[in-house]
N, C-alpha and C. Protein backbone atom coordinates (compact mmCIF):
# COMPACT_ATOMS: atom_id res chain seq x y z
N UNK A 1 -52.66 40.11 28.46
CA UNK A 1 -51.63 41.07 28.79
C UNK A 1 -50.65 41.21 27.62
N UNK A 2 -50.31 42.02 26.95
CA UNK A 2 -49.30 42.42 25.81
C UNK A 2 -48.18 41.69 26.45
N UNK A 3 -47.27 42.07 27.44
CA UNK A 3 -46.03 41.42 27.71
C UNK A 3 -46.10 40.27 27.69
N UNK A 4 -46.96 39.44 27.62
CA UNK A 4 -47.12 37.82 27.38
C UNK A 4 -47.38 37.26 26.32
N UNK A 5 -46.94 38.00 25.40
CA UNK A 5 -47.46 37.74 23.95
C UNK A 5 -45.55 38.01 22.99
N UNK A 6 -44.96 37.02 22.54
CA UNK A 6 -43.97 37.27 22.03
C UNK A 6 -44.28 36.30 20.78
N UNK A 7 -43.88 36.96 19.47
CA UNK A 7 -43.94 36.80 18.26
C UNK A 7 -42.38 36.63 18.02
N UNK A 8 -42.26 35.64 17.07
CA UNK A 8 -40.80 34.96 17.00
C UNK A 8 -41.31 34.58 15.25
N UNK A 9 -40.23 35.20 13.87
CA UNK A 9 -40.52 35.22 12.72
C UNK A 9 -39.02 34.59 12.25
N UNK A 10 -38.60 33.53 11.81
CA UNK A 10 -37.38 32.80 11.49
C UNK A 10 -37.14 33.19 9.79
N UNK A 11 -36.21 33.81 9.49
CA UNK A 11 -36.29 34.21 8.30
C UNK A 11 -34.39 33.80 7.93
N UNK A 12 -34.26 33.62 6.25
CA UNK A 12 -32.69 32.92 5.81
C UNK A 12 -32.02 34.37 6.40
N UNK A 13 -30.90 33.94 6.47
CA UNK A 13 -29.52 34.94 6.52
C UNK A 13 -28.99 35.82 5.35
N UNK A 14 -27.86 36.42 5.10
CA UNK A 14 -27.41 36.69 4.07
C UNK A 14 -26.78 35.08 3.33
N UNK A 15 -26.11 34.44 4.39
CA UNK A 15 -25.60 33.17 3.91
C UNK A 15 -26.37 31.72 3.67
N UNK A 16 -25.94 30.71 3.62
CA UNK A 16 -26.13 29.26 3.20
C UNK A 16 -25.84 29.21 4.57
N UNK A 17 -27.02 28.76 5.93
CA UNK A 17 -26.74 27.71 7.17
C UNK A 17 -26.82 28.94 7.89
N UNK A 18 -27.29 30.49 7.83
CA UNK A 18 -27.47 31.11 8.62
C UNK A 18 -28.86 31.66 8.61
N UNK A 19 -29.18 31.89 10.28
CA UNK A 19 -30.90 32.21 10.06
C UNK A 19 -31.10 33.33 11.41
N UNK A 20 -32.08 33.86 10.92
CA UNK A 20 -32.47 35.06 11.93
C UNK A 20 -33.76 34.66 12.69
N UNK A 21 -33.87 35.03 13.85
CA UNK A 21 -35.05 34.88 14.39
C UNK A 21 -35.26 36.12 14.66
N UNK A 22 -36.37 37.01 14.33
CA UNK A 22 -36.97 38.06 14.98
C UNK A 22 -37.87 38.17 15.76
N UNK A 23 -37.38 38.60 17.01
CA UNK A 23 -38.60 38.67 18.23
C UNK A 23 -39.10 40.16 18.11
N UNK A 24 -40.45 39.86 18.62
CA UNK A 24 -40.88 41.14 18.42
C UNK A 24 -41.80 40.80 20.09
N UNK A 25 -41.97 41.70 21.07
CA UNK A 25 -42.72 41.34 22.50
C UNK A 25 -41.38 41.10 23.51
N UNK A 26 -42.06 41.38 24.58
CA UNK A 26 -41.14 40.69 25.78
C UNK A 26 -40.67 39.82 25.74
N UNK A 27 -39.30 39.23 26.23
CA UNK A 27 -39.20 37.90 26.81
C UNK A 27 -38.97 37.53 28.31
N UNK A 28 -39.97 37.22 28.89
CA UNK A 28 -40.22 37.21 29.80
C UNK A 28 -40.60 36.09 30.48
N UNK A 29 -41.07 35.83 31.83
CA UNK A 29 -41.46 34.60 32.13
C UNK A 29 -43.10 33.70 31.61
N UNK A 30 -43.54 34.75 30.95
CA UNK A 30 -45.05 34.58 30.33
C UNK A 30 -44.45 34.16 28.81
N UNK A 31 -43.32 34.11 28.13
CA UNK A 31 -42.96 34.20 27.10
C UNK A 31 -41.72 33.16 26.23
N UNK A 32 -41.65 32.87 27.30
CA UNK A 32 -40.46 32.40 27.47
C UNK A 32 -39.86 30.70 26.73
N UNK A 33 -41.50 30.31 27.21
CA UNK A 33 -41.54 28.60 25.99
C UNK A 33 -41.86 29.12 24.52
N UNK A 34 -42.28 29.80 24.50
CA UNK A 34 -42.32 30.47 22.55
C UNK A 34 -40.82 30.26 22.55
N UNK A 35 -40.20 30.94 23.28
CA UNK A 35 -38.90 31.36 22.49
C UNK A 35 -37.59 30.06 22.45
N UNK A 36 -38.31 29.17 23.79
CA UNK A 36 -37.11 28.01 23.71
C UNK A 36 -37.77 27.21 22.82
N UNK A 37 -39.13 26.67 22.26
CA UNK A 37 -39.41 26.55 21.61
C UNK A 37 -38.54 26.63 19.73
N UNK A 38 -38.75 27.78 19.74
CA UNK A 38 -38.19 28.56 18.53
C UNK A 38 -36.68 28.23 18.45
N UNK A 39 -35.73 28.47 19.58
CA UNK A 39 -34.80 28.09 19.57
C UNK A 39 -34.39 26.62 19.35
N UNK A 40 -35.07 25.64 19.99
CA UNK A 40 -34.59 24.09 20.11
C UNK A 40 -35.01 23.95 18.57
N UNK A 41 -36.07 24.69 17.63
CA UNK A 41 -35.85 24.01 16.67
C UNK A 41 -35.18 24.48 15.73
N UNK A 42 -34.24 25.24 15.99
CA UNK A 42 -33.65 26.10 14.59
C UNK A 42 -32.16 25.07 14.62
N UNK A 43 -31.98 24.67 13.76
CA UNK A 43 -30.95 23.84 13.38
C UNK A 43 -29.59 24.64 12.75
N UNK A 44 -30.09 25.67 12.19
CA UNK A 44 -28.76 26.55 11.53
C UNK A 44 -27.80 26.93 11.86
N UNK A 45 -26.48 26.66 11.01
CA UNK A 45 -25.10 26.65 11.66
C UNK A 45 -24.97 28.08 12.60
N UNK A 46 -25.39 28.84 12.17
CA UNK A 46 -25.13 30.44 12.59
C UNK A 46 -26.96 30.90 12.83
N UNK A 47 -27.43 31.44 14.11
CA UNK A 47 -28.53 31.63 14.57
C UNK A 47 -28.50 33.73 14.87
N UNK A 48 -28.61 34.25 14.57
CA UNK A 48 -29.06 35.84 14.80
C UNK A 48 -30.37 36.05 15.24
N UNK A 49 -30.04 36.33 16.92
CA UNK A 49 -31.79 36.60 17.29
C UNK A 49 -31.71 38.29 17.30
N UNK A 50 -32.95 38.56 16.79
CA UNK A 50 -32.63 39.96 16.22
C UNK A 50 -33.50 40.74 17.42
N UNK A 51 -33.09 41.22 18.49
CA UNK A 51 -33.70 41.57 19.51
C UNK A 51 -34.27 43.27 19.53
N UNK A 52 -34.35 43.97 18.23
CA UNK A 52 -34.32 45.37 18.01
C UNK A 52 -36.02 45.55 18.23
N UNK A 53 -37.24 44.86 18.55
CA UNK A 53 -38.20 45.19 18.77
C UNK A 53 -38.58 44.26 20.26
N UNK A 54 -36.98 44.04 21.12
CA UNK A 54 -37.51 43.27 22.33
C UNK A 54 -37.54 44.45 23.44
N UNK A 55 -38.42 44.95 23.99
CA UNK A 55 -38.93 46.06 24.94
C UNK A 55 -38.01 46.17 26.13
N UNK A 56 -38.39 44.20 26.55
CA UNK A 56 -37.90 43.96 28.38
C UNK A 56 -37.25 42.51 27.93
N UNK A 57 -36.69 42.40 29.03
CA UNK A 57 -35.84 40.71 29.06
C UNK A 57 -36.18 40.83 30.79
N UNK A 58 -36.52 39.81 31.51
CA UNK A 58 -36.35 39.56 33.24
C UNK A 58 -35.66 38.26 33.13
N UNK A 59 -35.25 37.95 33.92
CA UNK A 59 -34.29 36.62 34.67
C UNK A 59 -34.73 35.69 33.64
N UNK A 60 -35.93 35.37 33.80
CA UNK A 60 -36.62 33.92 32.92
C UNK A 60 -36.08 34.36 31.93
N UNK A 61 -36.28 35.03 31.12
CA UNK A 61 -35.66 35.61 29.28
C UNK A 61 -34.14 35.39 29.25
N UNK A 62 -33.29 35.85 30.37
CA UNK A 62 -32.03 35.64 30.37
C UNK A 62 -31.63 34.09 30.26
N UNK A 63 -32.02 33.59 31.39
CA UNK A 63 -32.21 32.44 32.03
C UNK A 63 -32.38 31.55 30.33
N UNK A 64 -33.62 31.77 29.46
CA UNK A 64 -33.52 30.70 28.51
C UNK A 64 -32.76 31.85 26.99
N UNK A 65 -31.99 32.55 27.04
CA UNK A 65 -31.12 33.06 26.67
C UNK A 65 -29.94 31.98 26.76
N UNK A 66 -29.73 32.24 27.76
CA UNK A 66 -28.32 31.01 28.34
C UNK A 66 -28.20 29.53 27.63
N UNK A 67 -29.90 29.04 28.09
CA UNK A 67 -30.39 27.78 27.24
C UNK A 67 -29.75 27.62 25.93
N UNK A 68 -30.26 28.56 25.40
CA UNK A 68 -30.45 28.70 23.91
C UNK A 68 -28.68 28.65 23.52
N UNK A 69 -27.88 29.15 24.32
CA UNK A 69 -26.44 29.28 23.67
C UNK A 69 -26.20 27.86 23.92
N UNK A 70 -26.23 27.27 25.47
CA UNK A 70 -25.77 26.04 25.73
C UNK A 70 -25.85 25.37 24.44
N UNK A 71 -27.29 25.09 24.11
CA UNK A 71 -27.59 24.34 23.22
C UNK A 71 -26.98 24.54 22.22
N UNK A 72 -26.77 25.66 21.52
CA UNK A 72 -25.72 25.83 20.37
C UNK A 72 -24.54 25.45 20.10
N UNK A 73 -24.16 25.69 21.41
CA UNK A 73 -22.40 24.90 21.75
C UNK A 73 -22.36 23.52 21.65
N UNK A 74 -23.50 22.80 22.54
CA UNK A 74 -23.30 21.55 22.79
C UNK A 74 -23.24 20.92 20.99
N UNK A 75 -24.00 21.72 19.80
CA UNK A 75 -24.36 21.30 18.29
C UNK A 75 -23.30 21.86 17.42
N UNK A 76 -22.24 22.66 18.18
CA UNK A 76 -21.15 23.23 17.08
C UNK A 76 -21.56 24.63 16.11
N UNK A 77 -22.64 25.20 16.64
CA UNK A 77 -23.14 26.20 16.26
C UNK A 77 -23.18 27.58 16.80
N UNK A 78 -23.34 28.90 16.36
CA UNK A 78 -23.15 29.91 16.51
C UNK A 78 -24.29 30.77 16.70
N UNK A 79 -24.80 31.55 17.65
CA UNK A 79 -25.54 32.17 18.22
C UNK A 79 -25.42 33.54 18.90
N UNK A 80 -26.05 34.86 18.36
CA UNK A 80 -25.76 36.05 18.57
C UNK A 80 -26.96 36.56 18.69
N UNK A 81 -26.84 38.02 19.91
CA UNK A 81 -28.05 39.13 19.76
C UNK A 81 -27.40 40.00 18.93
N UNK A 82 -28.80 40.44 18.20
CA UNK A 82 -28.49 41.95 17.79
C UNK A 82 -29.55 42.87 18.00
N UNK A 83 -29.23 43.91 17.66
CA UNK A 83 -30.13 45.00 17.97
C UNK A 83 -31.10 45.39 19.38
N UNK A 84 -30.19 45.17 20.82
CA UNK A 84 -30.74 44.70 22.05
C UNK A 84 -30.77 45.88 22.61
N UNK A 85 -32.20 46.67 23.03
CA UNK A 85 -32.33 47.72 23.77
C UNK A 85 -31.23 48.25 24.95
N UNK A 86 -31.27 49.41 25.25
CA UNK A 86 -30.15 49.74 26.36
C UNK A 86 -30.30 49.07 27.72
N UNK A 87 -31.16 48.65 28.12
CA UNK A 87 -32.20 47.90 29.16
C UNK A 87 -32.21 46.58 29.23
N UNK A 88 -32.04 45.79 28.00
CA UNK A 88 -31.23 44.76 27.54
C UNK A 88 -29.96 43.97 27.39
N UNK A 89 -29.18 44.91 27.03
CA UNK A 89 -27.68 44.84 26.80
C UNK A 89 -27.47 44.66 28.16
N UNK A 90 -27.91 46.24 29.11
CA UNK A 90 -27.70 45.97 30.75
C UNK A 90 -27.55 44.83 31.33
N UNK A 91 -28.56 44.44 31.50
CA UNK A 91 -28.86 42.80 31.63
C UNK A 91 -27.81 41.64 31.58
N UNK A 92 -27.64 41.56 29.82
CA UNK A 92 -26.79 40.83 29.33
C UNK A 92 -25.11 41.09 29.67
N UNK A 93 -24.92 41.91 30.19
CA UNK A 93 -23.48 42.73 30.06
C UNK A 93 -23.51 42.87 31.74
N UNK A 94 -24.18 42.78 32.91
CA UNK A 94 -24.43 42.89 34.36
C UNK A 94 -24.35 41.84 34.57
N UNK A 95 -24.67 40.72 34.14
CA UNK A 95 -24.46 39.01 34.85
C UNK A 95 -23.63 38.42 33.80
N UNK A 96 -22.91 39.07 33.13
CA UNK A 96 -21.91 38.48 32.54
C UNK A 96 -22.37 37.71 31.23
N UNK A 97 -23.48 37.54 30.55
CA UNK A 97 -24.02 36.56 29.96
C UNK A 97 -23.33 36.95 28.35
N UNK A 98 -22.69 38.52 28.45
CA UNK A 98 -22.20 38.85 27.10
C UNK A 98 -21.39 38.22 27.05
N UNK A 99 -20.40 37.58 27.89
CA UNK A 99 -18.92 36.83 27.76
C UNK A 99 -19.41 35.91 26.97
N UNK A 100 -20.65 35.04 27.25
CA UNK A 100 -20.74 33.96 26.30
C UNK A 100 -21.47 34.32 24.84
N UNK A 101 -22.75 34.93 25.25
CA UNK A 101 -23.65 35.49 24.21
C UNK A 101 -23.43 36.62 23.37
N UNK A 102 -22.75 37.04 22.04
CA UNK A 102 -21.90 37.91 21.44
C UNK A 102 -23.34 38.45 21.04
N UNK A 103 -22.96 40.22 21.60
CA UNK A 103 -24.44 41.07 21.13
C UNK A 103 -23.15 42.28 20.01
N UNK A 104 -24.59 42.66 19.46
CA UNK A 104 -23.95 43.36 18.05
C UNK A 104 -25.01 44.32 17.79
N UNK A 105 -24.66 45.71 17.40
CA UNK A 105 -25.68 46.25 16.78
C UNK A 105 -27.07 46.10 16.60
N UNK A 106 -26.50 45.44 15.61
CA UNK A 106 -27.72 45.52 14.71
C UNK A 106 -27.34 44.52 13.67
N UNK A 107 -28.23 43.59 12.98
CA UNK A 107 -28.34 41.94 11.95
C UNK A 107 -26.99 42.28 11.33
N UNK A 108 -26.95 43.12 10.25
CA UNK A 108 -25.76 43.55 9.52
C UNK A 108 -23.94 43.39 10.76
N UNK A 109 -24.19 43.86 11.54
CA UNK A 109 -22.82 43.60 12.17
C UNK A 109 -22.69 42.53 12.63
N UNK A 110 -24.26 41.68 12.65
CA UNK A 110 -23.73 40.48 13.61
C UNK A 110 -23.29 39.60 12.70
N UNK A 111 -23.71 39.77 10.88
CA UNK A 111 -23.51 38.67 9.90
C UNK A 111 -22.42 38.84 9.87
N UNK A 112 -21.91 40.10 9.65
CA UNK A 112 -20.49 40.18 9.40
C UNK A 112 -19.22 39.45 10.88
N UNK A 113 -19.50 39.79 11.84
CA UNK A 113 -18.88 39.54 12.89
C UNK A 113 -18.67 37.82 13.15
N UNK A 114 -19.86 37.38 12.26
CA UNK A 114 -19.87 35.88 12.41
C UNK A 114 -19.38 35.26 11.31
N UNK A 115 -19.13 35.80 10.27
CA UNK A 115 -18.33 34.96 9.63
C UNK A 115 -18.87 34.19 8.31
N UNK A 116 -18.35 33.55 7.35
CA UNK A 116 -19.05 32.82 6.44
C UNK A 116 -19.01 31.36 7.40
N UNK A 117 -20.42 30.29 6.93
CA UNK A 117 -20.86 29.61 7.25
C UNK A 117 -19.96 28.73 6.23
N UNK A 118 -19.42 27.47 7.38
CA UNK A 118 -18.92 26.19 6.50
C UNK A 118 -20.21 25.65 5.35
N UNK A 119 -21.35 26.18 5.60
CA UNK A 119 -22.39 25.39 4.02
C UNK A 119 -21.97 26.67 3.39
N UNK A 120 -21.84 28.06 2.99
CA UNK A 120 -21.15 28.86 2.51
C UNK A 120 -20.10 28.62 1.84
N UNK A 121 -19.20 28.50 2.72
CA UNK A 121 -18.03 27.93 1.85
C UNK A 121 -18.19 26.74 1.39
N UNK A 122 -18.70 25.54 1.19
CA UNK A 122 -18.61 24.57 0.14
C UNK A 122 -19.29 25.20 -0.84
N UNK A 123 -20.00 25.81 -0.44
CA UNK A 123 -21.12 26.14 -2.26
C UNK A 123 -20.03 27.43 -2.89
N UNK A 124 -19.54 28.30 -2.10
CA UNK A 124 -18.33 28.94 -2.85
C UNK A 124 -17.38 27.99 -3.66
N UNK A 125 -16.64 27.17 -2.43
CA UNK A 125 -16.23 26.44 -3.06
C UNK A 125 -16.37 25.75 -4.92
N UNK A 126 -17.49 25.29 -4.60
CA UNK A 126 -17.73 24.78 -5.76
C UNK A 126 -18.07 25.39 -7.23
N UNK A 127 -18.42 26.37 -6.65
CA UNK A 127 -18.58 27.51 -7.62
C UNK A 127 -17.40 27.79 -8.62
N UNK A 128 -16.37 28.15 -7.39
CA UNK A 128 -14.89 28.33 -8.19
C UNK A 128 -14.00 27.29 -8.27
N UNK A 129 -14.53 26.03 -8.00
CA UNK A 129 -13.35 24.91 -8.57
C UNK A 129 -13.80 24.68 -9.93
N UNK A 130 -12.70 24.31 -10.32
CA UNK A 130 -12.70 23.58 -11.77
C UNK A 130 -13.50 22.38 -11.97
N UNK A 131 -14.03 22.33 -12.86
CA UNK A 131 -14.65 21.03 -13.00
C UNK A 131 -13.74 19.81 -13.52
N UNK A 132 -13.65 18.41 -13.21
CA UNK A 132 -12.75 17.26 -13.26
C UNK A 132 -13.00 16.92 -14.50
């Protein structure tokens, strides 16, 4: 069945400690361990799941949506949709899940909206300090 088939591609950020995941397929209840999967292992300070080729989301998709932030919080890390169909957003924005889960456009607004990454700023940092 196509809707049971979700492709998840982890690619760097614009920054140092930020990373994108691009889903491409449903997330759904057929789909759904790919994606916590994908999530439990991304370690990066700042996470962008880039949802602009996700079709459908049902309960289960939301449901480890939620997961996926918990887990971010509980690690001091930052986690955003972007690019989330109108059908999507619904969803996310109807059970409240946007209060926690910050959706954005599209990758570009969400990098910006999130901020430079503390590994960002040390390597700025260092860039422009003086040497001792």
């Amino acid at each position: 069945m196509a809707n049971d088939t979700l492709i998840i591609v982890a690619t760097d950020g614009d920054r140092k400690g930020q990373k994108i995941l691009t889903l491409t397929g449903s997330l759904n209840i057929h789909s759904v361990f790919a994606f916590q999967a994908a999530t439990r292992e991304e370690m990066a300070e700042q996470v962008i799941l880039d949802f602009t080729k996700v079709p459908f989301m049902d309960s289960a998709g939301l449901g480890s949506l939620v997961g996926a932030y918990v887990a971010a919080q509980r690690t001091h890390r930052k986690l955003a949709v972007a690019g989330a169909n109108t059908q999507v957003k619904a969803l996310i924005d109807m059970t409240q899940v946007g209060t926690l889960v910050k959706c954005y456009e599209n990758v570009a607004a969400a990098q910006a909206a999130l901020g430079p990454t503390r590994e960002s700023e040390l390597e700025n940092w260092h860039k422009t300090s003086p040497p001792s």
